[in-house]
Protein backbone atom coordinates (compact mmCIF):
# COMPACT_ATOMS: atom_id res chain seq x y z
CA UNK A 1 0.00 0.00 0.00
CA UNK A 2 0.88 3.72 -0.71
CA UNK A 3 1.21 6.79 2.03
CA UNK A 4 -0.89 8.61 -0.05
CA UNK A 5 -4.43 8.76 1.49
CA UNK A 6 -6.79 6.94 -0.74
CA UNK A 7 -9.38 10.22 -2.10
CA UNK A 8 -6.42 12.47 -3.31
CA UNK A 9 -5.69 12.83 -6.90
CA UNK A 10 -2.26 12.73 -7.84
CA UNK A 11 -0.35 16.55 -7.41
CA UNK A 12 0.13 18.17 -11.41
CA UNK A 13 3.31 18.97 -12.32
CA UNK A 14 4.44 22.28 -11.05
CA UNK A 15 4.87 24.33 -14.32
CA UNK A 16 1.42 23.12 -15.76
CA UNK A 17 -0.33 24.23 -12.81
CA UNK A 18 1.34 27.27 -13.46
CA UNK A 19 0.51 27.80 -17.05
CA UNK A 20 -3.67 26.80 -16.32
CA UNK A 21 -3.15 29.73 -14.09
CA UNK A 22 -2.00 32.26 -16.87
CA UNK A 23 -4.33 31.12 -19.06
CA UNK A 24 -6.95 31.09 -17.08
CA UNK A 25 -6.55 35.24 -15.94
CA UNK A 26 -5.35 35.85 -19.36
CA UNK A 27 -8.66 34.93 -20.98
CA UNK A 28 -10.50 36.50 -17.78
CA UNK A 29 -8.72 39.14 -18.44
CA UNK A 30 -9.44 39.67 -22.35
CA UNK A 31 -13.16 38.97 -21.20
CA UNK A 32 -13.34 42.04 -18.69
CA UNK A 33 -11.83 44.36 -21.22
CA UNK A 34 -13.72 43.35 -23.78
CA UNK A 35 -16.82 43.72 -21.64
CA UNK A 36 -15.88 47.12 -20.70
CA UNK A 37 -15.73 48.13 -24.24
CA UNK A 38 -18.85 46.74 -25.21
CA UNK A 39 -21.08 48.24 -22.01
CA UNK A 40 -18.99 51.39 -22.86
CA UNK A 41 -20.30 51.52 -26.42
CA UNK A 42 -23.75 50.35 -25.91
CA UNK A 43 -24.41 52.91 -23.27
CA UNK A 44 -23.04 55.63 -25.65
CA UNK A 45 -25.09 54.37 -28.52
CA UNK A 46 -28.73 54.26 -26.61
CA UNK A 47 -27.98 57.57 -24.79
CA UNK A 48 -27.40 58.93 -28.33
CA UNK A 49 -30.29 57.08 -29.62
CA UNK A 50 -32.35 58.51 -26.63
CA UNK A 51 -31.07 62.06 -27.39
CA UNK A 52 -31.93 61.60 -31.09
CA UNK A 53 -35.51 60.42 -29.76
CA UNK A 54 -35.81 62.81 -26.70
CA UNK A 55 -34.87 65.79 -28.37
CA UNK A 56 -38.09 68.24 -28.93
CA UNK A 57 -39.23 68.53 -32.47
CA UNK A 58 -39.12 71.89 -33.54
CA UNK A 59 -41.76 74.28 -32.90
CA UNK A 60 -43.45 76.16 -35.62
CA UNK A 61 -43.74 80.01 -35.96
CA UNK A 62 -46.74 81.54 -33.65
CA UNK A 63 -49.70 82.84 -35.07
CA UNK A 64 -51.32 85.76 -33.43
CA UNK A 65 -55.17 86.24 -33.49
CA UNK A 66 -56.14 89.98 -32.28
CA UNK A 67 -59.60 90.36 -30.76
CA UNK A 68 -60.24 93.79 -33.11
CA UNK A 69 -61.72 96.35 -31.53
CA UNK A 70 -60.70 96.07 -28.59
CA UNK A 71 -63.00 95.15 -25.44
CA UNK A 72 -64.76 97.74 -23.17
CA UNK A 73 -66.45 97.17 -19.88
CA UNK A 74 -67.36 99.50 -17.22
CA UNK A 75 -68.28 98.49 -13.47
CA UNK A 76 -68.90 99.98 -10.04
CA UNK A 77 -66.44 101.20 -7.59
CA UNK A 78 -67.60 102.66 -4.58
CA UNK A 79 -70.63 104.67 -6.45
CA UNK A 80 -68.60 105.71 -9.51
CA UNK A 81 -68.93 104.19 -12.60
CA UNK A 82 -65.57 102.83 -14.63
CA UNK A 83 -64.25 101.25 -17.44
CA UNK A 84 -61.77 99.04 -18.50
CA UNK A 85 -60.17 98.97 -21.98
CA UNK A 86 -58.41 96.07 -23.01
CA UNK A 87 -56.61 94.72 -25.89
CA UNK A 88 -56.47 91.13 -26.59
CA UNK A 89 -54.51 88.32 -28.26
CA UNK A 90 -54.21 85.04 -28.55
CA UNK A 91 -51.24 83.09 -29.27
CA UNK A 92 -51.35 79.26 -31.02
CA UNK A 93 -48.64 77.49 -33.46
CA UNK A 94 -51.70 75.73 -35.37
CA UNK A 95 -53.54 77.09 -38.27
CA UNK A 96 -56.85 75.16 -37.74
CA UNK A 97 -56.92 76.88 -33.75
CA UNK A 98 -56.10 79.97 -35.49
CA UNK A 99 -58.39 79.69 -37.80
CA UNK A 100 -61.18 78.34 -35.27
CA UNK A 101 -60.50 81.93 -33.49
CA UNK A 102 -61.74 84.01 -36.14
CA UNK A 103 -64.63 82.02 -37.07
CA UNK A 104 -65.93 81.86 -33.49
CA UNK A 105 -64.67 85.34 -32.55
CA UNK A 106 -68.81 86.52 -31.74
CA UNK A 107 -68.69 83.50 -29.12
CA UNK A 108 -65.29 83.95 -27.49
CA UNK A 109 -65.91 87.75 -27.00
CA UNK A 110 -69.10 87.31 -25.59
CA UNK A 111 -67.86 84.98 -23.03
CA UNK A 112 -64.37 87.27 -22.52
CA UNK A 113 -66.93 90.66 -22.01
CA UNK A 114 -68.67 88.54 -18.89
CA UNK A 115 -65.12 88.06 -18.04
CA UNK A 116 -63.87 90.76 -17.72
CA UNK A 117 -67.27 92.75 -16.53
CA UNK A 118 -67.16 90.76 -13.64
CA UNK A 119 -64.08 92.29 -12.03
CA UNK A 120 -63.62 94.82 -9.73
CA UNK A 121 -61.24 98.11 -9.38
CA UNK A 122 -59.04 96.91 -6.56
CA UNK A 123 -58.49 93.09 -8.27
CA UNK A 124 -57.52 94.96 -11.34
CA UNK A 125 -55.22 97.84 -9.89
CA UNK A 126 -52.37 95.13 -8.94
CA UNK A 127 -49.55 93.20 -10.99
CA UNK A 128 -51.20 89.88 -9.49
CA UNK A 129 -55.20 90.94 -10.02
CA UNK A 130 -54.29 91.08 -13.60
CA UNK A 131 -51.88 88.20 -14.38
CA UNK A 132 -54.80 86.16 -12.66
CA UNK A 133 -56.85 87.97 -15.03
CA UNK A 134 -54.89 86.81 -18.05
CA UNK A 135 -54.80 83.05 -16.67
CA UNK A 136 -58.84 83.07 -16.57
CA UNK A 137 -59.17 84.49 -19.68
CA UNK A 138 -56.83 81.69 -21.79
CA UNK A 139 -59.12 79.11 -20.00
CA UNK A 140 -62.36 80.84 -21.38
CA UNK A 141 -60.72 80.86 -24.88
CA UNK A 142 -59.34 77.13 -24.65
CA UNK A 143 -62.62 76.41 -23.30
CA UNK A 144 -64.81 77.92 -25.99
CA UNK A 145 -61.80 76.20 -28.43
CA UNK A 146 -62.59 73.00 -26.62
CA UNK A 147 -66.54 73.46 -26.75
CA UNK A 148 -66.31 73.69 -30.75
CA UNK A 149 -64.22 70.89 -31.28
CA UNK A 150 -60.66 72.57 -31.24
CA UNK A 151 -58.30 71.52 -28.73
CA UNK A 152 -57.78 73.54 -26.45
CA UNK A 153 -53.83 72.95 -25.21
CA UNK A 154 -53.19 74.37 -28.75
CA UNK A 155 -54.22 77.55 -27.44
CA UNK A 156 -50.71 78.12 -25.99
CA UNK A 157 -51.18 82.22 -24.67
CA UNK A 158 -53.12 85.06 -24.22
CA UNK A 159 -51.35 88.60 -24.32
CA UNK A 160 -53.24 92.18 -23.17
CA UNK A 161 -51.24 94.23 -25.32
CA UNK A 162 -53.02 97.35 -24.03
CA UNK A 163 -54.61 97.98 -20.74
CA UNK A 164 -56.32 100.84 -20.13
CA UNK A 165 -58.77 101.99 -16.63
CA UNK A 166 -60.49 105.04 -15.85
């Protein structure tokens, strides 16, 4: 019988042991690099392809619709009669909105008259009273845009471009 205990394989030579060893980072070694460059390149080429896809088409030129003449309104203020003069328009990028704007002009300036009839003096005499203003009357247009079949997130802004109480 041997010394060897019986479940051990016999020892490999030294320098082949050696060599399995090389080889075997070597090629671990070639796979890690060429795993880098791979994950490298792919994550260059989708966030290029998700900048190609991301990237906001270009908008088209605005299109102005002016409310012509302008609107006129009077209310109370403590006994006295005034009036507000205002100048309207209405901004979209889509020729179908703009045109729905003209043909239902009689419509959206009866509903922006009860608009703006409805305010008082002191609402209207501050920065904030008439930016509020502005954000009510865009939702009366959209929603007259909406009520006639337009859509009304193409109505994009509404501009006073003159402003005038007394």
């Amino acid at each position: 019988m041997s010394d060897a205990p019986a479940g051990d394989a016999p020892a490999a030579p030294p320098g082949k042991s050696k060599m399995l060893v090389i080889v075997l980072c070597s090629v671990l070694a070639a796979g890690a690099a060429g795993g880098g460059v791979y994950f490298m390149t792919a994550k260059k080429q989708s966030s290029d392809e998700h900048e190609a896809t991301a990237a906001p088409a270009p908008k088209l030129p605005a299109i102005y619709s002016k409310f012509d003449p302008p609107f006129v309104v009077n209310f109370q203020n403590k006994g006295m009669t005034r009036f507000l003069q205002v100048s309207i328009e209405v901004m979209t990028r889509d020729a179908a909105t703009a045109d729905m704007l003209k043909q239902h002009d009689p419509k959206l300036r009866n509903d922006l008259l009860m608009l703006l009839g409805g305010q008082t003096f002191e609402t209207l005499n501050s920065r904030e009273g008439k930016e509020q203003l502005r954000t009510e009357a865009l939702k009366t247009v959209a929603d007259v845009i909406a009520a006639e079949g337009g859509k009304a997130e193409k109505v994009e802004q509404l501009y006073f471009t003159s402003f005038v109480m007394q």
